[in-house]
C-alpha atoms as a PDB file:
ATOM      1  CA  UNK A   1      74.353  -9.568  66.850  1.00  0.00           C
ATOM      2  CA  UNK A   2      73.422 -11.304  63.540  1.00  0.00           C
ATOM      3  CA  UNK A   3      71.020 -10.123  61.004  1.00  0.00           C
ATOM      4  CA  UNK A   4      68.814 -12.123  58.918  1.00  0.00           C
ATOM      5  CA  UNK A   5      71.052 -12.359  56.251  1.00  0.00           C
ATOM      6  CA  UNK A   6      73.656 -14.075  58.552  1.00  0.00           C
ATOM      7  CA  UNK A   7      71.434 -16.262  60.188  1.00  0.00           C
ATOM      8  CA  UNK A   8      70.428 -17.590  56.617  1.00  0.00           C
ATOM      9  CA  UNK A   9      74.185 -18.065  55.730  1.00  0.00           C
ATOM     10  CA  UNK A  10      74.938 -19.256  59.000  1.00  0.00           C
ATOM     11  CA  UNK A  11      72.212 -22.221  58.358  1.00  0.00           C
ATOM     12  CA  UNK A  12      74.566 -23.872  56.361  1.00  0.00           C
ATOM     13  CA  UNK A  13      74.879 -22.084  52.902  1.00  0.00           C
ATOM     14  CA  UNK A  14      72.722 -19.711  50.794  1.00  0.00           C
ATOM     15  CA  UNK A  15      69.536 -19.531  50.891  1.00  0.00           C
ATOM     16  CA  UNK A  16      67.174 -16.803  49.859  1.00  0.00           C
ATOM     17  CA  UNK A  17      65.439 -14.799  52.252  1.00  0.00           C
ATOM     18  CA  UNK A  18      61.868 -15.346  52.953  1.00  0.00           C
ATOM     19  CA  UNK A  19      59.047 -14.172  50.292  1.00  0.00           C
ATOM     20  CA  UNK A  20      56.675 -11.475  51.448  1.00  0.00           C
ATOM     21  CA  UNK A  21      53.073 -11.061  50.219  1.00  0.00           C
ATOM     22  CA  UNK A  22      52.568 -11.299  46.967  1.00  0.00           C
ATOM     23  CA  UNK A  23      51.883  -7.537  44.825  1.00  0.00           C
ATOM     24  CA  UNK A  24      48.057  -6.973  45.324  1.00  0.00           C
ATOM     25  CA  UNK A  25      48.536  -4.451  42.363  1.00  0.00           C
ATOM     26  CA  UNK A  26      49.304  -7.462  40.314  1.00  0.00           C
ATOM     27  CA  UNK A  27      46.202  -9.766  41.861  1.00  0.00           C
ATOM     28  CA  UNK A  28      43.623  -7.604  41.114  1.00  0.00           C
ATOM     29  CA  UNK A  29      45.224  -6.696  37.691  1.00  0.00           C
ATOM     30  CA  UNK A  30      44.749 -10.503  37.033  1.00  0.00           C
ATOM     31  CA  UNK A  31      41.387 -10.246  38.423  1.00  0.00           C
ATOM     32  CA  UNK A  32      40.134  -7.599  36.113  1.00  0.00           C
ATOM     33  CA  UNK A  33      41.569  -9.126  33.283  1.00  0.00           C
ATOM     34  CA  UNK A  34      39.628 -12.353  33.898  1.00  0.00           C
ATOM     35  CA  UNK A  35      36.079 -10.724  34.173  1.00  0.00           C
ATOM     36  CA  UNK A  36      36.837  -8.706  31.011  1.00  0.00           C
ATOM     37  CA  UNK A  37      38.019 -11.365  29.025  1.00  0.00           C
ATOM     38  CA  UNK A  38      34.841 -13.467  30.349  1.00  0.00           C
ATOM     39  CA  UNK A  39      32.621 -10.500  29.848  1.00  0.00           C
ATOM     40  CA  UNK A  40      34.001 -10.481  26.502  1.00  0.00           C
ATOM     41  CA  UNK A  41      32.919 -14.266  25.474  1.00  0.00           C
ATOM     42  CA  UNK A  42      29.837 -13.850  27.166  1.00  0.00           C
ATOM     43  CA  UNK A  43      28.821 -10.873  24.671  1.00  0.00           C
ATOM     44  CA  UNK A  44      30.347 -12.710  21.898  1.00  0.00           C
ATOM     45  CA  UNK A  45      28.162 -16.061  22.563  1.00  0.00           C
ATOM     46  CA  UNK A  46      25.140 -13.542  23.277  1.00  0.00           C
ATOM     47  CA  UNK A  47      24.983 -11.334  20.187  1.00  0.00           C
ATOM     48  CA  UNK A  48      24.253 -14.174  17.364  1.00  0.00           C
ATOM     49  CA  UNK A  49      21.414 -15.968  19.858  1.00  0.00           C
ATOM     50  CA  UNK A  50      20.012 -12.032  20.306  1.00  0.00           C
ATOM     51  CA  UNK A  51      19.976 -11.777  16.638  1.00  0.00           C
ATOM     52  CA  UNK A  52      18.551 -15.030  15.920  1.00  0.00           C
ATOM     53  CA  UNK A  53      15.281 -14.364  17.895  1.00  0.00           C
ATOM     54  CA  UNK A  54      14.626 -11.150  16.281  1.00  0.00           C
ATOM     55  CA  UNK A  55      11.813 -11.069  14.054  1.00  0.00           C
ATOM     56  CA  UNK A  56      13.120 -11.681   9.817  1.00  0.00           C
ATOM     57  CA  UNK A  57      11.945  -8.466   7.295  1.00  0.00           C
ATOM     58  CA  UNK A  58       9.159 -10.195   5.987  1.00  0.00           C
ATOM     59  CA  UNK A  59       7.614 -10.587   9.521  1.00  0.00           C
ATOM     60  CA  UNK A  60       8.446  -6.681  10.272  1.00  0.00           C
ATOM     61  CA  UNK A  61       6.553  -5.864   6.956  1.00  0.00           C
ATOM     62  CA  UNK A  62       3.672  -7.773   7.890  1.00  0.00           C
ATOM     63  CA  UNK A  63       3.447  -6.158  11.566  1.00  0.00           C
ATOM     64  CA  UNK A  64       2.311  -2.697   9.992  1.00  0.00           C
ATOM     65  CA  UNK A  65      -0.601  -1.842   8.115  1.00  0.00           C
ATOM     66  CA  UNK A  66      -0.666   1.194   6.146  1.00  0.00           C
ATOM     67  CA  UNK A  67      -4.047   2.778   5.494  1.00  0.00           C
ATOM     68  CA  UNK A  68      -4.696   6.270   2.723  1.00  0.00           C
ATOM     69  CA  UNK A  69      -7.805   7.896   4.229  1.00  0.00           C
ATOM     70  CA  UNK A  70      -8.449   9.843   1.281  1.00  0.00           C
ATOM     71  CA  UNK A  71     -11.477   7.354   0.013  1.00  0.00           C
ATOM     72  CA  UNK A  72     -12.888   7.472   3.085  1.00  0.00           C
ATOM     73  CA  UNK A  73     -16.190  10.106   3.187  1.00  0.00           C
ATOM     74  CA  UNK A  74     -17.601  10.914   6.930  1.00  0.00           C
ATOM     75  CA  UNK A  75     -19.647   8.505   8.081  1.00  0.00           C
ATOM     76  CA  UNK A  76     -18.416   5.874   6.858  1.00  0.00           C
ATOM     77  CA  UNK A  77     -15.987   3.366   8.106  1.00  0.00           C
ATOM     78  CA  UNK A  78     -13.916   0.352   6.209  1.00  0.00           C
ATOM     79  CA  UNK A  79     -12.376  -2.834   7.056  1.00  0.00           C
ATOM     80  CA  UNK A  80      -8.874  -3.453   6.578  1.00  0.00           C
ATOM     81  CA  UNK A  81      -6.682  -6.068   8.040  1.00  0.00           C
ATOM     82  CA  UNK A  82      -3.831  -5.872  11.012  1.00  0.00           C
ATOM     83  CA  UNK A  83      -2.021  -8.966  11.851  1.00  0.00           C
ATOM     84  CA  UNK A  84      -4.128 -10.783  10.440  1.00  0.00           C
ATOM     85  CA  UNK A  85      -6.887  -9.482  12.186  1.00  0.00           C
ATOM     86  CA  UNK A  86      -9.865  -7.283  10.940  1.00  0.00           C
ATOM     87  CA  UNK A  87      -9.377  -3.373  11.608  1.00  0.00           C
ATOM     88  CA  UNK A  88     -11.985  -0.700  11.158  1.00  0.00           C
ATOM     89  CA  UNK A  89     -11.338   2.758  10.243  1.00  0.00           C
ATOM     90  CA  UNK A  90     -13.915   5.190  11.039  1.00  0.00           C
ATOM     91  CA  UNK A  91     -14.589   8.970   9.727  1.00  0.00           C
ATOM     92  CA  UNK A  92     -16.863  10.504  12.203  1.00  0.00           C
ATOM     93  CA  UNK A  93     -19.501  13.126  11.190  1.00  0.00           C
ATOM     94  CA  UNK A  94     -19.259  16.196  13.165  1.00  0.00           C
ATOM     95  CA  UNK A  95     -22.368  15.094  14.695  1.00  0.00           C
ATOM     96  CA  UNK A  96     -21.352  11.673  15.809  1.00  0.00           C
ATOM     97  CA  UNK A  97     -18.421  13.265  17.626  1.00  0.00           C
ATOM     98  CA  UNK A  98     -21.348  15.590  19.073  1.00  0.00           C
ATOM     99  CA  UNK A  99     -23.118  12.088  20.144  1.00  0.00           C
ATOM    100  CA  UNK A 100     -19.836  10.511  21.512  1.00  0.00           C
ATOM    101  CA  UNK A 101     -19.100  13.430  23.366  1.00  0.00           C
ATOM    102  CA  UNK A 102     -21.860  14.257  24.942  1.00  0.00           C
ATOM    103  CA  UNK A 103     -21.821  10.258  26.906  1.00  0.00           C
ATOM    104  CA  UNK A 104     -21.659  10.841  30.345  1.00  0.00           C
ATOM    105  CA  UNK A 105     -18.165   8.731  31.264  1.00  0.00           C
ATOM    106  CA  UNK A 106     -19.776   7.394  34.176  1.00  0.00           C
ATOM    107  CA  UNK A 107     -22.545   5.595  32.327  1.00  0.00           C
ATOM    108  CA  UNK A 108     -19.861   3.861  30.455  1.00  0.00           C
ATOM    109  CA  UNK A 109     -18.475   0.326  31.471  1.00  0.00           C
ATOM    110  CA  UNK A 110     -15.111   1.326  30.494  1.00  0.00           C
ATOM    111  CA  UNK A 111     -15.088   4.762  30.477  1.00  0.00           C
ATOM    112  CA  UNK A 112     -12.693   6.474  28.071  1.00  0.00           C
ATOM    113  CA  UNK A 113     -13.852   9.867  26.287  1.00  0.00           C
ATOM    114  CA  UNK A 114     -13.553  10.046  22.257  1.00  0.00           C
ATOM    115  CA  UNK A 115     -10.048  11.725  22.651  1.00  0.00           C
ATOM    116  CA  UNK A 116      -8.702   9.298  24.759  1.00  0.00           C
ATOM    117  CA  UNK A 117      -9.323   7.279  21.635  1.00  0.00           C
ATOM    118  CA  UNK A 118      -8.548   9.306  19.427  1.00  0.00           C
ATOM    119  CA  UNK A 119      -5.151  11.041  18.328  1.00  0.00           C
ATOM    120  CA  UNK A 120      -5.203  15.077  18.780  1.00  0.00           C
ATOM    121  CA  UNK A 121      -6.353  17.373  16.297  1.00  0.00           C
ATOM    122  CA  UNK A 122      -7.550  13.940  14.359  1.00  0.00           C
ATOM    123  CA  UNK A 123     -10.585  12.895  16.902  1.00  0.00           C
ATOM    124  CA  UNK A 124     -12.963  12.728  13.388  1.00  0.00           C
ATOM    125  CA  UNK A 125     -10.800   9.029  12.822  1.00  0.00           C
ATOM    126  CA  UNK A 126     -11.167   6.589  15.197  1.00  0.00           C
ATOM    127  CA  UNK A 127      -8.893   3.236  14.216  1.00  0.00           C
ATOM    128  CA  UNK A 128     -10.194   0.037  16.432  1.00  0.00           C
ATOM    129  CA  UNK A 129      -9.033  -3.713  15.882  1.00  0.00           C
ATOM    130  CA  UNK A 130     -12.979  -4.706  14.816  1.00  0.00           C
ATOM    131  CA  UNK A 131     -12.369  -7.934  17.286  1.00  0.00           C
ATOM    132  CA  UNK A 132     -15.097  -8.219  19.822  1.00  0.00           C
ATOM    133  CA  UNK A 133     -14.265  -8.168  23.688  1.00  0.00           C
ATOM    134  CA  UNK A 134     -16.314 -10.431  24.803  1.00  0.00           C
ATOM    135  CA  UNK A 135     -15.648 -14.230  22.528  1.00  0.00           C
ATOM    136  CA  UNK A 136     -13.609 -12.377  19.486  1.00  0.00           C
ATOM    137  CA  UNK A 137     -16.595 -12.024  16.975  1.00  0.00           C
ATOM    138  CA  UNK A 138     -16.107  -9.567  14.633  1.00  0.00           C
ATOM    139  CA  UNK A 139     -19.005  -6.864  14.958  1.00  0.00           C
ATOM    140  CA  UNK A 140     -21.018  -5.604  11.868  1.00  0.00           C
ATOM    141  CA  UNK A 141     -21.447  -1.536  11.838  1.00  0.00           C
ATOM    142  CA  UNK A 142     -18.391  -1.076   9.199  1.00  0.00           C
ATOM    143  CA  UNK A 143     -19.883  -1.892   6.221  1.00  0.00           C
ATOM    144  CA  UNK A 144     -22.475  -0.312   4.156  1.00  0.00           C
ATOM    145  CA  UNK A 145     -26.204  -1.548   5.367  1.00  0.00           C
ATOM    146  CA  UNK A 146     -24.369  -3.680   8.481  1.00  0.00           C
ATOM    147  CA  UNK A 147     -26.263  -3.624  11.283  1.00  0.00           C
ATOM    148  CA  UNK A 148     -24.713  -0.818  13.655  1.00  0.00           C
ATOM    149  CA  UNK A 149     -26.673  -1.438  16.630  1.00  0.00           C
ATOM    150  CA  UNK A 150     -28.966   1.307  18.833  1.00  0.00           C
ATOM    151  CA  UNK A 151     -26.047   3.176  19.433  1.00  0.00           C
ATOM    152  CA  UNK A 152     -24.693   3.611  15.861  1.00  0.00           C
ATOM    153  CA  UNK A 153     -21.117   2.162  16.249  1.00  0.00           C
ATOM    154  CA  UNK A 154     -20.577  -1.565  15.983  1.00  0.00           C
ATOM    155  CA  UNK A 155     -23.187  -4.463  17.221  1.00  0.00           C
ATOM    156  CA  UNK A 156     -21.629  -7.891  17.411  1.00  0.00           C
ATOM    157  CA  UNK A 157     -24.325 -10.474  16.664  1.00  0.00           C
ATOM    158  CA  UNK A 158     -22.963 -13.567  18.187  1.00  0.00           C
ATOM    159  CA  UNK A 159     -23.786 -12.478  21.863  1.00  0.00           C
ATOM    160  CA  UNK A 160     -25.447  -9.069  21.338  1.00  0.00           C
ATOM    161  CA  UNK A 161     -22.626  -6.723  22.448  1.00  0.00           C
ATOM    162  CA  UNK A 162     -23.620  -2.998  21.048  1.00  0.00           C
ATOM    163  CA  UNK A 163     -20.642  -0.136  20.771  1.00  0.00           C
ATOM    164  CA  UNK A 164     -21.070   3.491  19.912  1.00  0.00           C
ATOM    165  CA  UNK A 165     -19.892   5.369  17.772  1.00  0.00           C
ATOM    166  CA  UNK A 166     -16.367   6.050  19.500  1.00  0.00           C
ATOM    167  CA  UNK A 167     -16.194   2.039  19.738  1.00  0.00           C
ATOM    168  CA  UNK A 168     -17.012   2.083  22.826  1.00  0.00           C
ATOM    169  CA  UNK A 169     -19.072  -0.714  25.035  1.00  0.00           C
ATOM    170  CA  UNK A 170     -22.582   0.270  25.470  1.00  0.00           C
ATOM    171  CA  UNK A 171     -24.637  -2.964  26.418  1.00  0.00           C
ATOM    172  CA  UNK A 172     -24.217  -6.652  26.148  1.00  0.00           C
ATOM    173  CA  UNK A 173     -21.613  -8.775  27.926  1.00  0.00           C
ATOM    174  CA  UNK A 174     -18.469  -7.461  25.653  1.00  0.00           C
ATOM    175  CA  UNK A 175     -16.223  -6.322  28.871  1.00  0.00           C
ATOM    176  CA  UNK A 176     -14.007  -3.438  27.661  1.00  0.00           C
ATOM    177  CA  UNK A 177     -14.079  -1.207  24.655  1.00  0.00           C
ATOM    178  CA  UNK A 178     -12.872  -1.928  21.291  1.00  0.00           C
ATOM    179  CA  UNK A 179      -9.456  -1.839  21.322  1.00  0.00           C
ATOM    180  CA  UNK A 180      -7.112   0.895  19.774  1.00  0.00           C
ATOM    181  CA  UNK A 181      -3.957   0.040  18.440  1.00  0.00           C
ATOM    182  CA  UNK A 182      -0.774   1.758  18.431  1.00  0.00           C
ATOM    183  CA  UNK A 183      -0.648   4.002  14.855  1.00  0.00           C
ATOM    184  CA  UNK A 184       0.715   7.259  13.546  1.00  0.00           C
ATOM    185  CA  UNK A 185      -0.388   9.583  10.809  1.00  0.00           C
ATOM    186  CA  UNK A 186       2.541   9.969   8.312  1.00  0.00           C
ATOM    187  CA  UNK A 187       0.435  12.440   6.392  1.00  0.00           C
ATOM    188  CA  UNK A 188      -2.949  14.163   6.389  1.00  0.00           C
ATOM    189  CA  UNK A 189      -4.495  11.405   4.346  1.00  0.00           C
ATOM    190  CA  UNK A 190      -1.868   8.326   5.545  1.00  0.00           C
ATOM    191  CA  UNK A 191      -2.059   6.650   8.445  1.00  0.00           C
ATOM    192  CA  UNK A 192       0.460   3.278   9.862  1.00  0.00           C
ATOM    193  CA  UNK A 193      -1.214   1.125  12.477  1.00  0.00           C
ATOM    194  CA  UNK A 194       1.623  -1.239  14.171  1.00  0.00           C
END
């Protein structure tokens, strides 16, 4: 009986035998290799256009605001300026926070309580963007002899929109509350809003 090796002889010379399935060790090697290297040129092309639409240092600078409470007496309030917007920093008398607290939260439009708006152990400082809710006014209420409205906070006098004194809507077509932005106290008399 022949074999395969002298059936290919037999055929009329050499020839070699057959080739069997190709290594699958060696295909996926090549696979892997090919998503890496793609992976690879795909995070190279990536990293410059990431880095191009980040914001330059003298944007970053202007996106915080740093504030020294120091000046600041209870009672009153100044306006300072947050991308380019007007911000009003508030020191609360002990009886204002009295006043503030003592608002039922249902009678509110958007209820919040004082320490919602507030940060912990700091609810005498109440930081709003002094932007009114309703058109983007900017309310009176933060400077000395403005108009603070029946609920001594802010009063906007374009459309009649009255806050109290935790910035909160009261009355008039203003929809939400004044808004808080993000900020941290860096020390007892410094504080960064952005």
């Amino acid at each position: 009986m022949a074999t395969d090796e002298d059936q290919h002889v037999s055929a009329g010379g050499t020839t070699p035998p057959p080739e069997g399935p190709e290594d699958p060790r060696r295909r996926d090697y090549l696979a892997i290799g090919a998503v890496a290297f793609a992976g690879v040129g795909a995070g190279v092309i990536a990293i410059p256009l990431v880095r191009q639409m980040s914001p330059a240092a003298d944007t970053l600078a202007l996106s915080t605001t740093e504030i020294d409470l120091s000046a600041i007496e209870p009672g009153q309030a100044i306006k300072a300026t947050f991308r380019k917007q007007p911000l009003f920093v508030r020191n609360l008398t002990p009886k204002e926070i009295a006043e503030a607290n003592a608002v039922s939260i249902a009678d509110l439009r958007d209820p919040q309580t004082l320490e919602e708006r507030t940060k912990t152990g700091k609810n005498n400082w109440l930081i709003t963007l002094g932007v009114c809710t309703h058109l983007g006014c900017v309310p009176l209420g933060a400077g000395e002899g403005e108009n603070k409205g029946p609920f001594g906070g802010y009063f906007c006098p374009c459309h009649g929109s009255a806050y109290d004194t935790a910035g909160r809507i009261r009355s008039g077509p203003a929809p939400q509350n004044l808004h808080v932005p993000e900020y941290t106290f860096t020390s007892d008399t410094v504080v960064t809003v952005g």
